[in-house]
C-alpha atoms as a PDB file:
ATOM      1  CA  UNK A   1      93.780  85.228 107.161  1.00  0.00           C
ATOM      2  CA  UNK A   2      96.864  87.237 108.379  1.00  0.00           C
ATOM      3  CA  UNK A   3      96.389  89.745 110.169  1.00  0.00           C
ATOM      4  CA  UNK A   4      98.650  91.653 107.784  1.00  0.00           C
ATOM      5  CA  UNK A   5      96.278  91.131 105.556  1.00  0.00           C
ATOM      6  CA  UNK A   6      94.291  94.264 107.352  1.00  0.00           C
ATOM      7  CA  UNK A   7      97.497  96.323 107.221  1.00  0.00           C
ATOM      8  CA  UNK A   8      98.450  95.781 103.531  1.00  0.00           C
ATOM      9  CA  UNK A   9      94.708  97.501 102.648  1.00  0.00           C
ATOM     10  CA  UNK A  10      95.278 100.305 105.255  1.00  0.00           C
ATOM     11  CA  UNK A  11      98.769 100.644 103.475  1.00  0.00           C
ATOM     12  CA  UNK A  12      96.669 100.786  99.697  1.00  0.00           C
ATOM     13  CA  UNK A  13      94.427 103.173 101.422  1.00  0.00           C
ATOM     14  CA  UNK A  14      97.205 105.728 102.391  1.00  0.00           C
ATOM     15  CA  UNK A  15      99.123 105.729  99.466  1.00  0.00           C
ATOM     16  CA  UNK A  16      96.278 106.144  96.818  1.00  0.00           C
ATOM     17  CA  UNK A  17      96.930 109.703  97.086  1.00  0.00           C
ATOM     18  CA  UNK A  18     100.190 109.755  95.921  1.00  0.00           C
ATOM     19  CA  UNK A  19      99.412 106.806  93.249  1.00  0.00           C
ATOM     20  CA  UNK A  20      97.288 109.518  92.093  1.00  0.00           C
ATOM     21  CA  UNK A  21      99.938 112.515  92.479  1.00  0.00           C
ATOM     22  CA  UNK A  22     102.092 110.039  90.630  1.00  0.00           C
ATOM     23  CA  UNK A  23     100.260 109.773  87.755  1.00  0.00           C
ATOM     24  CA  UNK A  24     100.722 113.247  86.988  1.00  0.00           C
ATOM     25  CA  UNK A  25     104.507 113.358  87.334  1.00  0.00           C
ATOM     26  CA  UNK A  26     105.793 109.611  86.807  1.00  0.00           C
ATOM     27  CA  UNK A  27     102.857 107.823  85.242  1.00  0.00           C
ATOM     28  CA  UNK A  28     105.274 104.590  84.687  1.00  0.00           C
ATOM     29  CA  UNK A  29     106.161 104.444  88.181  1.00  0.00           C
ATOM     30  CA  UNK A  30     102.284 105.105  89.654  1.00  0.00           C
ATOM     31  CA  UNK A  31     101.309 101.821  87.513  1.00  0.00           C
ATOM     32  CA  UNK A  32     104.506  99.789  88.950  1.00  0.00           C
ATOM     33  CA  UNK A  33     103.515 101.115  92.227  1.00  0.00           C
ATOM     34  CA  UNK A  34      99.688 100.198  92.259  1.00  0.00           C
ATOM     35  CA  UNK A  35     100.788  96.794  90.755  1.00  0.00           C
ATOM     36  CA  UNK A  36     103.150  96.198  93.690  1.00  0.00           C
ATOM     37  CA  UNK A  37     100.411  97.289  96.548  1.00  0.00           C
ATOM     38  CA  UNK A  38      97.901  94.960  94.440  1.00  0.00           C
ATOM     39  CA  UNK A  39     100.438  91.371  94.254  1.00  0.00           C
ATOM     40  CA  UNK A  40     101.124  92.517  97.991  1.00  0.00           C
ATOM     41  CA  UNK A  41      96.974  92.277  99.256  1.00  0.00           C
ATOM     42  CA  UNK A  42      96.213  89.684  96.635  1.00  0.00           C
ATOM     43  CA  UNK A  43      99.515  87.444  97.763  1.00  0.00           C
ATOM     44  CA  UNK A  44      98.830  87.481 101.415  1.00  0.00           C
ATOM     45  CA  UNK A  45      94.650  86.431 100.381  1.00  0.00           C
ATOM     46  CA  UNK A  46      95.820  83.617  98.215  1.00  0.00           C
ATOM     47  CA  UNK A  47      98.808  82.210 100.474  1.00  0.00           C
ATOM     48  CA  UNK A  48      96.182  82.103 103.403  1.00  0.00           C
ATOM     49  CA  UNK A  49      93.803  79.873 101.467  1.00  0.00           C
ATOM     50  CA  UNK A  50      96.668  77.423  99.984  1.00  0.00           C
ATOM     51  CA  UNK A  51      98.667  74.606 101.183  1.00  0.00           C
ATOM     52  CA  UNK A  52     101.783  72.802 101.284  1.00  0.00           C
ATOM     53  CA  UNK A  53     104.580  74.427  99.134  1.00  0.00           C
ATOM     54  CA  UNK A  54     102.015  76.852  97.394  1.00  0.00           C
ATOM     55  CA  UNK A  55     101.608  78.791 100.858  1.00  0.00           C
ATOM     56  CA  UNK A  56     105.481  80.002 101.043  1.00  0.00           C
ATOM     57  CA  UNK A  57     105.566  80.870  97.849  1.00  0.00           C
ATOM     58  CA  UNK A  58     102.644  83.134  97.877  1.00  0.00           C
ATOM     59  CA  UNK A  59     103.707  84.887 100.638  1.00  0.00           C
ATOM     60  CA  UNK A  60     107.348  85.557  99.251  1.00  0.00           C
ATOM     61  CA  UNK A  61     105.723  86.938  96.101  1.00  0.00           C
ATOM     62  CA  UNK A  62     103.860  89.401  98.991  1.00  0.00           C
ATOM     63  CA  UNK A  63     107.208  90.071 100.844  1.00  0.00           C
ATOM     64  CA  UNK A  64     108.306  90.890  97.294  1.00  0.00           C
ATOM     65  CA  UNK A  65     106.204  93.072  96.140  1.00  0.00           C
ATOM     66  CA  UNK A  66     105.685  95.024  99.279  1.00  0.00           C
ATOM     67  CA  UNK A  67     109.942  95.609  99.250  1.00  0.00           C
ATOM     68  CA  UNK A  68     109.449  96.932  95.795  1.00  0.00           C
ATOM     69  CA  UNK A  69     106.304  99.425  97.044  1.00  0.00           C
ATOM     70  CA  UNK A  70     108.881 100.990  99.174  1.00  0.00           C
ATOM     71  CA  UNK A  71     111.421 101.120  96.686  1.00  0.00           C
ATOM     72  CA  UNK A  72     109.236 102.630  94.118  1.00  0.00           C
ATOM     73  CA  UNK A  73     108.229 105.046  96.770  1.00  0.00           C
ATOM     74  CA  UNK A  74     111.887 105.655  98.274  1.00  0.00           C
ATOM     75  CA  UNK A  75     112.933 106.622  94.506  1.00  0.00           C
ATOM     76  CA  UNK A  76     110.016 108.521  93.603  1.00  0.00           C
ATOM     77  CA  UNK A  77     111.064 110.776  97.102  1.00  0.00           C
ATOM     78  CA  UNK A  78     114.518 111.000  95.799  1.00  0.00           C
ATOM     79  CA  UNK A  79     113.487 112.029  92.688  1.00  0.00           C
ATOM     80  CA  UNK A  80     111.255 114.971  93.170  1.00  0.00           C
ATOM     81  CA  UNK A  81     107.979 112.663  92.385  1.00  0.00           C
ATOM     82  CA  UNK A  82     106.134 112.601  95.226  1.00  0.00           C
ATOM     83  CA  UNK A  83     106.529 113.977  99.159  1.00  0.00           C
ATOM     84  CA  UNK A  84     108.003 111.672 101.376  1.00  0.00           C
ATOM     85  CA  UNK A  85     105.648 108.629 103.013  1.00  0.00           C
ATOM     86  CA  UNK A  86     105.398 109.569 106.454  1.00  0.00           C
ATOM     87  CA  UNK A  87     107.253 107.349 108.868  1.00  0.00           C
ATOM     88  CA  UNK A  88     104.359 105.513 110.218  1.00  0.00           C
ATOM     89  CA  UNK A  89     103.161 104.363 107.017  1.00  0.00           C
ATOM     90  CA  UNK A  90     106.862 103.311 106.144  1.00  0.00           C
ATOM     91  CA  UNK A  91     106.952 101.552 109.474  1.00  0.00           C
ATOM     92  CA  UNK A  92     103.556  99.387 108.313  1.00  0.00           C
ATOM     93  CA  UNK A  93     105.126  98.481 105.193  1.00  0.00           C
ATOM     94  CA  UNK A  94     107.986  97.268 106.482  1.00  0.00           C
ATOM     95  CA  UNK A  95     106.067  95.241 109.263  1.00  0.00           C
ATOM     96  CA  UNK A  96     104.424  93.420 106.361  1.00  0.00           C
ATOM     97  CA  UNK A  97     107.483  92.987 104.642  1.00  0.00           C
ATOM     98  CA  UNK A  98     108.822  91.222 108.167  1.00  0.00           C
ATOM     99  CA  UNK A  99     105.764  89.234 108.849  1.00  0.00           C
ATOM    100  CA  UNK A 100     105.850  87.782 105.423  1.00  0.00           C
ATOM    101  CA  UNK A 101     109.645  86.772 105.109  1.00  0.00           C
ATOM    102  CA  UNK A 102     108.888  85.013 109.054  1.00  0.00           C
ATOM    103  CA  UNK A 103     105.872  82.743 107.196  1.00  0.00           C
ATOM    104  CA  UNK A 104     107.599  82.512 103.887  1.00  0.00           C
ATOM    105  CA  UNK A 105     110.482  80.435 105.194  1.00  0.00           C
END
């Protein structure tokens, strides 16, 4: 297993509280968000376990999903939704994001 794999649940971990604020004020984008962190953890478990072509392809669904997490979260921000994702946290997601585009190829 990836060690990203770690990350990606300490990522889930952070952001449930604002998945939760979000479902107050943007109820559309807390689902899309909690879908994205989900695909991201379950992506990264699955692509470990496969093999051949199936691997990649797991782990560019990951990369994926983990880019949208911090789009959903960047326009939340800009929209008034939610407080912005401290740094650190933004930092982790986009570690996973670069980790998983390196094993993808």
């Amino acid at each position: 297993m990836l060690r990203i794999y770690d990350v990606s649940l300490e990522i889930v971990r952070t952001l449930r509280p604002y998945v939760a604020e979000l479902q107050h004020k943007s109820p559309h984008h807390a689902d899309q968000l909690d879908r994205a962190l989900t695909t991201t953890v379950l992506a990264i478990a699955e692509g470990s376990r496969s093999r051949g072509k199936n691997r990649p392809a797991h782990y560019s669904r990951g990369c994926a999903s983990m880019d949208e997490s911090i789009s959903i979260t960047d326009l939340c921000v800009a929209k008034g939704s939610m407080p912005p994702v401290d740094e650190a946290v933004r930092d982790k997601m986009k570690h996973v994001v670069a980790v998983l585009v390196k094993v993808s190829r």
